[in-house]
C-alpha atoms as a PDB file:
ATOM      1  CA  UNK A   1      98.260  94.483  99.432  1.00  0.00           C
ATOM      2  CA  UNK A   2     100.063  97.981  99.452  1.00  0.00           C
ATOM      3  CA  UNK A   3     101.629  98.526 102.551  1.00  0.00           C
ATOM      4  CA  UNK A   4     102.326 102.027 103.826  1.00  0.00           C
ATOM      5  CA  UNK A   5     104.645 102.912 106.478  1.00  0.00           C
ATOM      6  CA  UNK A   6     103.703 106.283 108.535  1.00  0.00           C
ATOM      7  CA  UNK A   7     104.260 108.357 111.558  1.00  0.00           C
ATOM      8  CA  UNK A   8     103.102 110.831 114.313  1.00  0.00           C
ATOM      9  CA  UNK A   9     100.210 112.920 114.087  1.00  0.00           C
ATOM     10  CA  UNK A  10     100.804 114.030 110.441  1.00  0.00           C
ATOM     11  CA  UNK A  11     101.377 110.619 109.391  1.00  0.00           C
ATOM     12  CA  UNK A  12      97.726 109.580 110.740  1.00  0.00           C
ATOM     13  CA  UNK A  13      96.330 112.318 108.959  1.00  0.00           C
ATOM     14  CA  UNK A  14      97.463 110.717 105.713  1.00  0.00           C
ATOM     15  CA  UNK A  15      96.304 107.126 106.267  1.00  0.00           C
ATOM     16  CA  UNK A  16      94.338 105.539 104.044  1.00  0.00           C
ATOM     17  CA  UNK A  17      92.723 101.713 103.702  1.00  0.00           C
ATOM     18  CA  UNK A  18      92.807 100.032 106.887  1.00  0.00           C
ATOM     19  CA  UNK A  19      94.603 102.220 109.327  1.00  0.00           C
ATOM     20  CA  UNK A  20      96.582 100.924 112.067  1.00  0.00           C
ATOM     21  CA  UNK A  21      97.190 103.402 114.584  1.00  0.00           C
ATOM     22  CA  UNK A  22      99.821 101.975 117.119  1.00  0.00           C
ATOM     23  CA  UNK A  23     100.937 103.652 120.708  1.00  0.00           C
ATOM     24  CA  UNK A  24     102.560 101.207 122.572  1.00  0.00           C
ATOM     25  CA  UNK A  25     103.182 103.422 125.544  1.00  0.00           C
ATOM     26  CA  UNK A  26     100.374 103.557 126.509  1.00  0.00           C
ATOM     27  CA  UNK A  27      97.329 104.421 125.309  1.00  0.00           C
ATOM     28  CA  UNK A  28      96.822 101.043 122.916  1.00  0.00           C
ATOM     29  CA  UNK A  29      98.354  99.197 125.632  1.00  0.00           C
ATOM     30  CA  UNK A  30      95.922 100.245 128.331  1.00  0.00           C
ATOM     31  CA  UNK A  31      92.610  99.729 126.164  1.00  0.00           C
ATOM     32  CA  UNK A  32      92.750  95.903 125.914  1.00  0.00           C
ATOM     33  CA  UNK A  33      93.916  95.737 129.456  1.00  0.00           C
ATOM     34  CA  UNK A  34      90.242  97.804 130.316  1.00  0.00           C
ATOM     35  CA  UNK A  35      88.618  95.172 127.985  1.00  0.00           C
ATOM     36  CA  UNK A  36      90.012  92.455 129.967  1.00  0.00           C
ATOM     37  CA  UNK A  37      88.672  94.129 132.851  1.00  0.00           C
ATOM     38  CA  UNK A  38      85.470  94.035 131.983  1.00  0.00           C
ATOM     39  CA  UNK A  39      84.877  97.651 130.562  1.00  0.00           C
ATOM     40  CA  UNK A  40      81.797  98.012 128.169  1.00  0.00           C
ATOM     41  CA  UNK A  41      82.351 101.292 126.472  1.00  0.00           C
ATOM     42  CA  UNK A  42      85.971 102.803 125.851  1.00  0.00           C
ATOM     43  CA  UNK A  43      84.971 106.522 124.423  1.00  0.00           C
ATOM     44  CA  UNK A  44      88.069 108.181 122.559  1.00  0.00           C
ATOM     45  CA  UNK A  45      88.250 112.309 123.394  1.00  0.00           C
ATOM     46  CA  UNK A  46      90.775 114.980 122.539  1.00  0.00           C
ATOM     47  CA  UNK A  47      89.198 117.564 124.674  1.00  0.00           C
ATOM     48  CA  UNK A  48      89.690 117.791 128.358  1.00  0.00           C
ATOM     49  CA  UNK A  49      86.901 119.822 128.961  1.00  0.00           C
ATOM     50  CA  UNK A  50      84.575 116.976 127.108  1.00  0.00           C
ATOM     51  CA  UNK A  51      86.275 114.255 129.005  1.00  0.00           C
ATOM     52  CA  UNK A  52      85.258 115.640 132.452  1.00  0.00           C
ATOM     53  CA  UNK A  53      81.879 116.528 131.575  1.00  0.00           C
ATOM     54  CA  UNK A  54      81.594 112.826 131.583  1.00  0.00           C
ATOM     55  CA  UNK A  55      82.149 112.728 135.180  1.00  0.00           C
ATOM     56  CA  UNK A  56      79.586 111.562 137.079  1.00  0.00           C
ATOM     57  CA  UNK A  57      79.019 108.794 134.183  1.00  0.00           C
ATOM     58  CA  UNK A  58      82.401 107.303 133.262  1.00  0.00           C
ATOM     59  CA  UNK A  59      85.637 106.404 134.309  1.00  0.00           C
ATOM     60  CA  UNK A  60      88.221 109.281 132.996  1.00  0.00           C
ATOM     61  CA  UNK A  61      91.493 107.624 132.130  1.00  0.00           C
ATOM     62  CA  UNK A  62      94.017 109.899 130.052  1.00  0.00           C
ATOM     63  CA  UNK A  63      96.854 112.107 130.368  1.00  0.00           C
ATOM     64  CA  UNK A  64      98.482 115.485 128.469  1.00  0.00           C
ATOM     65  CA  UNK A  65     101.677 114.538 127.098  1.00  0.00           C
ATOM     66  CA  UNK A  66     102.748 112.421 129.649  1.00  0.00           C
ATOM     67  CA  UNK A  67     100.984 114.142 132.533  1.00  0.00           C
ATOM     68  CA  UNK A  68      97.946 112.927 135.376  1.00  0.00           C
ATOM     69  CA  UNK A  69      95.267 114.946 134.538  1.00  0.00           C
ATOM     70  CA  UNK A  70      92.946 117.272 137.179  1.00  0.00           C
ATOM     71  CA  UNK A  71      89.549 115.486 137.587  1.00  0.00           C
ATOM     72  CA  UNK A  72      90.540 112.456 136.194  1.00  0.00           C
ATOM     73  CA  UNK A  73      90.364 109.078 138.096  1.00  0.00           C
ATOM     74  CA  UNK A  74      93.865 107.454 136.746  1.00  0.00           C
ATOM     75  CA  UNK A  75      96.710 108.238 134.433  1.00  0.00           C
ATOM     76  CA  UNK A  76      97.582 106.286 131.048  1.00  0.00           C
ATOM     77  CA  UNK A  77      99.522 103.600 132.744  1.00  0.00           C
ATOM     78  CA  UNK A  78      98.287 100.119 132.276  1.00  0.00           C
ATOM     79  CA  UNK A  79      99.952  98.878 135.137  1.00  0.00           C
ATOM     80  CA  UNK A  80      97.715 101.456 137.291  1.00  0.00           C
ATOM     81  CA  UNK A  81      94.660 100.010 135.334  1.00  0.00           C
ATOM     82  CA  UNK A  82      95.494  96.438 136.188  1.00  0.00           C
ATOM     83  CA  UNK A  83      95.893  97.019 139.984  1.00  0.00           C
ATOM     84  CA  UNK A  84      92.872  99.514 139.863  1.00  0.00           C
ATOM     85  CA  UNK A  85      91.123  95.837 138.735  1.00  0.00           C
ATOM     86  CA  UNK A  86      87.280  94.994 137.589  1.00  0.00           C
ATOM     87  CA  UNK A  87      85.664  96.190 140.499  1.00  0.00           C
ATOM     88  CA  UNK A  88      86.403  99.681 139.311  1.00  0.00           C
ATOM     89  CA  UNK A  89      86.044  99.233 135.450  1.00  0.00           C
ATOM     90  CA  UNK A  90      83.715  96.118 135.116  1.00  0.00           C
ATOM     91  CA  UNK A  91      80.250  97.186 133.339  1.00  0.00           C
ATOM     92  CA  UNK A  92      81.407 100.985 132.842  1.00  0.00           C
ATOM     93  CA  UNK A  93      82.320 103.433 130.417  1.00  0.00           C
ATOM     94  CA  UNK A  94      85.942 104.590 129.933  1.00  0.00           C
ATOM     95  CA  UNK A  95      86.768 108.157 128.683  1.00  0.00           C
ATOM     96  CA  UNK A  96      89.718 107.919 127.750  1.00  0.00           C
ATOM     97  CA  UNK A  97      92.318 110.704 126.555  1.00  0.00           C
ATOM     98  CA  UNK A  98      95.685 110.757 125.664  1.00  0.00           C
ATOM     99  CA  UNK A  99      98.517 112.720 123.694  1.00  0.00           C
ATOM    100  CA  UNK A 100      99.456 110.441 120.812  1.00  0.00           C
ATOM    101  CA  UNK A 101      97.358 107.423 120.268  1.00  0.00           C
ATOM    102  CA  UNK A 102      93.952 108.984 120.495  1.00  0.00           C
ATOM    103  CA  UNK A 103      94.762 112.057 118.661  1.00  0.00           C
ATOM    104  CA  UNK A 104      96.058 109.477 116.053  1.00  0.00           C
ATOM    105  CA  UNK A 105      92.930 107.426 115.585  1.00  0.00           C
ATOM    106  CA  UNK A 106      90.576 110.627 115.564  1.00  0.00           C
ATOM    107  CA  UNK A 107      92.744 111.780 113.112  1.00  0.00           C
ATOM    108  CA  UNK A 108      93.357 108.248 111.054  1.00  0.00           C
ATOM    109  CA  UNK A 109      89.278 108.113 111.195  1.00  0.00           C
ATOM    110  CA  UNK A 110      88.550 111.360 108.873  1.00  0.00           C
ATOM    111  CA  UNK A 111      90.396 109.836 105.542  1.00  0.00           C
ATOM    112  CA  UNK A 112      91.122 105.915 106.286  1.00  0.00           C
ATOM    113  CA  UNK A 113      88.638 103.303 105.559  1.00  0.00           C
ATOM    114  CA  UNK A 114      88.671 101.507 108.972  1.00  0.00           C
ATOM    115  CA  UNK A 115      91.266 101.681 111.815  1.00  0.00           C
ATOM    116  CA  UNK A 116      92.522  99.468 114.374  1.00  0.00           C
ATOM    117  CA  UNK A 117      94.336 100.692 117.423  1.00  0.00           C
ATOM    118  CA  UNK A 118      97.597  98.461 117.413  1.00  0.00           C
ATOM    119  CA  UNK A 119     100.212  97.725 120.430  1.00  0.00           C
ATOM    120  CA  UNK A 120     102.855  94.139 121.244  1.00  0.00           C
ATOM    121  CA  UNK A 121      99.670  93.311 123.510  1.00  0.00           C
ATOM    122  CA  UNK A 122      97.217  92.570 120.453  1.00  0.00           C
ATOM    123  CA  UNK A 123      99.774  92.407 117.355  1.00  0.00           C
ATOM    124  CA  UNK A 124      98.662  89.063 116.461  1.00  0.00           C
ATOM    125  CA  UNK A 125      95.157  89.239 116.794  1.00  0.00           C
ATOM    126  CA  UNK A 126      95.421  92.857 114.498  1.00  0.00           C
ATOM    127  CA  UNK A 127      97.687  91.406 111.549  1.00  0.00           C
ATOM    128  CA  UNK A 128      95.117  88.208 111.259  1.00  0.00           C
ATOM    129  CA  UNK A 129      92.350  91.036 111.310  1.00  0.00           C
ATOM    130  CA  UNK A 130      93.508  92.460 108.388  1.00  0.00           C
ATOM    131  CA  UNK A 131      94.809  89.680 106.383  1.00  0.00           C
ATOM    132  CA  UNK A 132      91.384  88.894 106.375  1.00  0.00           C
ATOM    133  CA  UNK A 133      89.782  91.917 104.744  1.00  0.00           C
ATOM    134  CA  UNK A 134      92.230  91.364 101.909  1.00  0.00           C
ATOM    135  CA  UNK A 135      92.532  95.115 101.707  1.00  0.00           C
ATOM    136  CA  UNK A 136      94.303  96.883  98.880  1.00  0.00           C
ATOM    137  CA  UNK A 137      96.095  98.926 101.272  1.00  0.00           C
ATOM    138  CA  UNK A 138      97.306  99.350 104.787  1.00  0.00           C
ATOM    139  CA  UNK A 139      98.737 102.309 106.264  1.00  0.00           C
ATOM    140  CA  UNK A 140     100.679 101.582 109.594  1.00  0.00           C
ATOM    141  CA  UNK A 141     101.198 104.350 111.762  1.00  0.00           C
ATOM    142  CA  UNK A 142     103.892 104.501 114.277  1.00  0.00           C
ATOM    143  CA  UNK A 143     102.427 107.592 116.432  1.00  0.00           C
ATOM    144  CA  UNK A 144     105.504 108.124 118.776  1.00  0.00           C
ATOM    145  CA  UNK A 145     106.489 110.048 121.933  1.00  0.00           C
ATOM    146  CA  UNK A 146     103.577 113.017 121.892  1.00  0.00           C
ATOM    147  CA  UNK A 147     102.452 112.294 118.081  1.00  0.00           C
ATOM    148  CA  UNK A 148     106.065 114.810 117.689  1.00  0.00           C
ATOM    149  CA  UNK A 149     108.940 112.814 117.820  1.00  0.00           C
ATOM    150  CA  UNK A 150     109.840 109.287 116.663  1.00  0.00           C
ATOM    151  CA  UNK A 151     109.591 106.247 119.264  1.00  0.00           C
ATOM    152  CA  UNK A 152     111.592 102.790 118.981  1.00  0.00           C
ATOM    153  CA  UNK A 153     108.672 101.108 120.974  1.00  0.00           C
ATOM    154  CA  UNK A 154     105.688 102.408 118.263  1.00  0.00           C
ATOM    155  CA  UNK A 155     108.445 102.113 114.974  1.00  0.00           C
ATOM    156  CA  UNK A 156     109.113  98.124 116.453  1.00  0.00           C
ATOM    157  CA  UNK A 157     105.580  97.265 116.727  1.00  0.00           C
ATOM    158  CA  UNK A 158     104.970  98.853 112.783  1.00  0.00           C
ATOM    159  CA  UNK A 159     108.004  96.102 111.836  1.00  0.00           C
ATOM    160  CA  UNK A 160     105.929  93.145 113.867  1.00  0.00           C
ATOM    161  CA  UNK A 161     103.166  93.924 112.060  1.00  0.00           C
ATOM    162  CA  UNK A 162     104.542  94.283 109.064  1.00  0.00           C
ATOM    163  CA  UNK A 163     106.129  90.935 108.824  1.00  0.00           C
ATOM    164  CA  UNK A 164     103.161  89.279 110.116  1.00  0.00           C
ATOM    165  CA  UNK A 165     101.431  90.865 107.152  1.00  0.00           C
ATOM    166  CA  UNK A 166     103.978  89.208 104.879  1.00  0.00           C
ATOM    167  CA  UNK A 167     106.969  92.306 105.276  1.00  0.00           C
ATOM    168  CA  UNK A 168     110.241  91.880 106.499  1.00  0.00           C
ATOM    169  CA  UNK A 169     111.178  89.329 109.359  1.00  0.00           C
ATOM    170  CA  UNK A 170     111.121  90.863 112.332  1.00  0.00           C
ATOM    171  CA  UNK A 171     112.756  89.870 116.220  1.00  0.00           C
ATOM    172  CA  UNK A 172     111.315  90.691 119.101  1.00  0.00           C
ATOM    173  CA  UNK A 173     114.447  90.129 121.918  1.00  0.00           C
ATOM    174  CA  UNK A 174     116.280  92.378 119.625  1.00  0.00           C
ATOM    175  CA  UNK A 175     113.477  94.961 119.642  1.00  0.00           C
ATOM    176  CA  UNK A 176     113.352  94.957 123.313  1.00  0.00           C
ATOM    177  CA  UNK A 177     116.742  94.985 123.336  1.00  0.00           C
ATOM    178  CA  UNK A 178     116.711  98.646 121.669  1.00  0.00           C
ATOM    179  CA  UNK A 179     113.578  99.997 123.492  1.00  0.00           C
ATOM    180  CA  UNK A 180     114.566  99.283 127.202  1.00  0.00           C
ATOM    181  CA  UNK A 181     117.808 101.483 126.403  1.00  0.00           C
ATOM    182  CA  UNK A 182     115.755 104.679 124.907  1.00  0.00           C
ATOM    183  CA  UNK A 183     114.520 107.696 126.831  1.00  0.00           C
ATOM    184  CA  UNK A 184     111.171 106.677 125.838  1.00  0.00           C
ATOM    185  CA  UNK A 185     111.535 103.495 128.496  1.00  0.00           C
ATOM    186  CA  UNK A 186     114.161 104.922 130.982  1.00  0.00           C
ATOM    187  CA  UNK A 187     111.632 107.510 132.140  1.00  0.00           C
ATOM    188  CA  UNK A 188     109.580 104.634 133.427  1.00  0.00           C
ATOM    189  CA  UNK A 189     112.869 102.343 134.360  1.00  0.00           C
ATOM    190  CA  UNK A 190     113.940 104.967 136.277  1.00  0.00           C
ATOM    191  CA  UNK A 191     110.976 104.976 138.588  1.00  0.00           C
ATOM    192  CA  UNK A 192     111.361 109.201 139.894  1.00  0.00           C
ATOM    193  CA  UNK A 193     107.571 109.766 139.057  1.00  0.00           C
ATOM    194  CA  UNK A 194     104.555 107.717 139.955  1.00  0.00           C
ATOM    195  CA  UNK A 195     102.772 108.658 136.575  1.00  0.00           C
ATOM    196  CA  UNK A 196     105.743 106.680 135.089  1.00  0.00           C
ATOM    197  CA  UNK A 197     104.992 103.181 136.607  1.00  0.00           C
ATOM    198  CA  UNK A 198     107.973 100.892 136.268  1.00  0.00           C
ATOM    199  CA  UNK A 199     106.257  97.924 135.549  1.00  0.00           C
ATOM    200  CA  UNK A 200     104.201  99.959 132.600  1.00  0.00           C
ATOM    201  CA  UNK A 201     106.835  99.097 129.877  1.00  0.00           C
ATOM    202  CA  UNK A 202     107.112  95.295 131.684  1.00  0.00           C
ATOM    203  CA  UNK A 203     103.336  95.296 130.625  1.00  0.00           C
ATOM    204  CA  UNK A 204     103.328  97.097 127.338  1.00  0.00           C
ATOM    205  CA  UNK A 205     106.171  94.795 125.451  1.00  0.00           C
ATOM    206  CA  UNK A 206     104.369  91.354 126.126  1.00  0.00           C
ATOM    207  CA  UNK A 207     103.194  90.664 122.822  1.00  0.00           C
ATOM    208  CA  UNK A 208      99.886  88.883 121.910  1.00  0.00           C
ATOM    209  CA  UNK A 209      98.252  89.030 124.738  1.00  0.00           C
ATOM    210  CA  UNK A 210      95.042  89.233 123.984  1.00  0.00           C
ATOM    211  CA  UNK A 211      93.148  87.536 121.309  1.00  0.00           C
ATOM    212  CA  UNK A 212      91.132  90.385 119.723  1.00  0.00           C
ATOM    213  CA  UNK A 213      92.102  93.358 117.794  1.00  0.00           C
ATOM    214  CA  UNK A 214      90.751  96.913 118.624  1.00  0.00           C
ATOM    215  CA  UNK A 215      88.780  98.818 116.301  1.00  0.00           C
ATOM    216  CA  UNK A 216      87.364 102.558 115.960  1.00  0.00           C
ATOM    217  CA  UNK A 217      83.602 102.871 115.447  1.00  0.00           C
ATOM    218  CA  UNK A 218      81.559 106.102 115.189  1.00  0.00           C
ATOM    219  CA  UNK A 219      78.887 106.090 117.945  1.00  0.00           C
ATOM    220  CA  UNK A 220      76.498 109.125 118.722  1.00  0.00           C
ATOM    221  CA  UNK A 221      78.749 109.696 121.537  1.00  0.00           C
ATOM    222  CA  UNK A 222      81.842 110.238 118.988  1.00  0.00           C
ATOM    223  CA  UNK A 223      84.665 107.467 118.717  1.00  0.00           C
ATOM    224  CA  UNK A 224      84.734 104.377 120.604  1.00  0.00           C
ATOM    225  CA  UNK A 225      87.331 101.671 120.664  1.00  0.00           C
ATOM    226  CA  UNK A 226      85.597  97.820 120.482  1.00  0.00           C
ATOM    227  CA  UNK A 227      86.758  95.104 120.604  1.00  0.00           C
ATOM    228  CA  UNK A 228      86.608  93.320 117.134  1.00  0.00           C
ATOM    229  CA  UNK A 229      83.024  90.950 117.238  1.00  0.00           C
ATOM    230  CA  UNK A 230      81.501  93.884 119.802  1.00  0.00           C
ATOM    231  CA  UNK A 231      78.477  95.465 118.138  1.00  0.00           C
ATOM    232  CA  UNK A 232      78.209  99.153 117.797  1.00  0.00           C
END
């Protein structure tokens, strides 16, 4: 099994095989917490003006590099989804839109074979996913801060994955070591702006979760994440 090591927006554009498309904060991170909640549908959209014509149908859940969006009911935070709880998700569709992770999947889906939507939160259950398609190839894509710039959080998760696909060895205290002291996680730490929970990157590093990877599937209404066993 080839394993290829990519980044940000261009780097999903070149994925090929099974594609795993990681955003740790937050888009990846959020979906499995919806799942949890009982979602049914999580619909992946690039375009605003798409997202909010599902409005009277769907929970909107997104943001535009980094920002709450007008219209929409919550931001990208997962700790906002959690305290939001099942009575608001349970049985519903999710639109969900965000600056890095979703752009990278839409993008990952035009040339890879398959792709899974990767974060700490469902490592596990996404590296014994793929070890058993046997796959000639994987391309691991580390989609950092705004699909533009490099982020330790995404780049850490690639290395778990990667030695639970057989790579390097890999150490997660040390990884959170790195992250909690990067701008990526001190604009949440910081706690100035309620679209940056503090307890989002508390969330988003807890690794494994959840038992189930994620997976992109082409539905009439575009690209949906499911849960791996969900039919389409």
């Amino acid at each position: 099994m080839q394993i290829r090591r990519l980044s940000l927006l261009d780097g999903a554009r070149e994925a090929r095989g099974i594609a795993v498309v990681i955003d740790v904060f937050r888009a990846f991170s959020v979906e499995p917490v919806l799942f949890a909640l009982g979602a049914d549908r999580i619909v992946l959209e690039e375009d605003v003006e798409a997202c909010l014509a599902w409005r009277d149908r769907a929970v909107l859940v997104g943001e535009v590099n980094g920002l709450p969006i007008d219209g929409f009911d919550l931001t990208n935070s997962p700790y906002q989804v959690l305290r939001a709880g099942a009575a608001v998700f349970a049985g519903r569709t999710v639109v969900h839109r965000t600056t890095a992770g979703v752009r990278g999947a839409l993008a990952a889906f035009a040339t890879a074979d398959e792709v899974l939507l990767a974060s700490f939160m469902t490592a596990g259950a996404t590296a014994r996913y793929v070890l058993a398609q046997r796959p000639d190839c994987v391309s691991i894509v580390a989609m950092g801060d705004k699909a533009t710039v490099a982020a330790p959080e995404d780049d850490r998760c690639a290395d778990c994955i990667e030695a639970l696909l057989g790579g390097p060895p890999y150490d997660h205290l040390a990884a959170i070591d790195e992250i909690l002291h990067q701008p990526t996680a001190e604009k949440f730490l910081r706690g100035d702006k309620p679209y940056f929970p503090q307890a989002d990157p508390l969330l988003c590093l807890q690794r494994d979760l959840f038992d189930f990877p994620l997976r992109a599937v082409r539905t009439p209404d575009g690209l949906e994440a499911r849960p791996v066993g969900k039919a389409a």
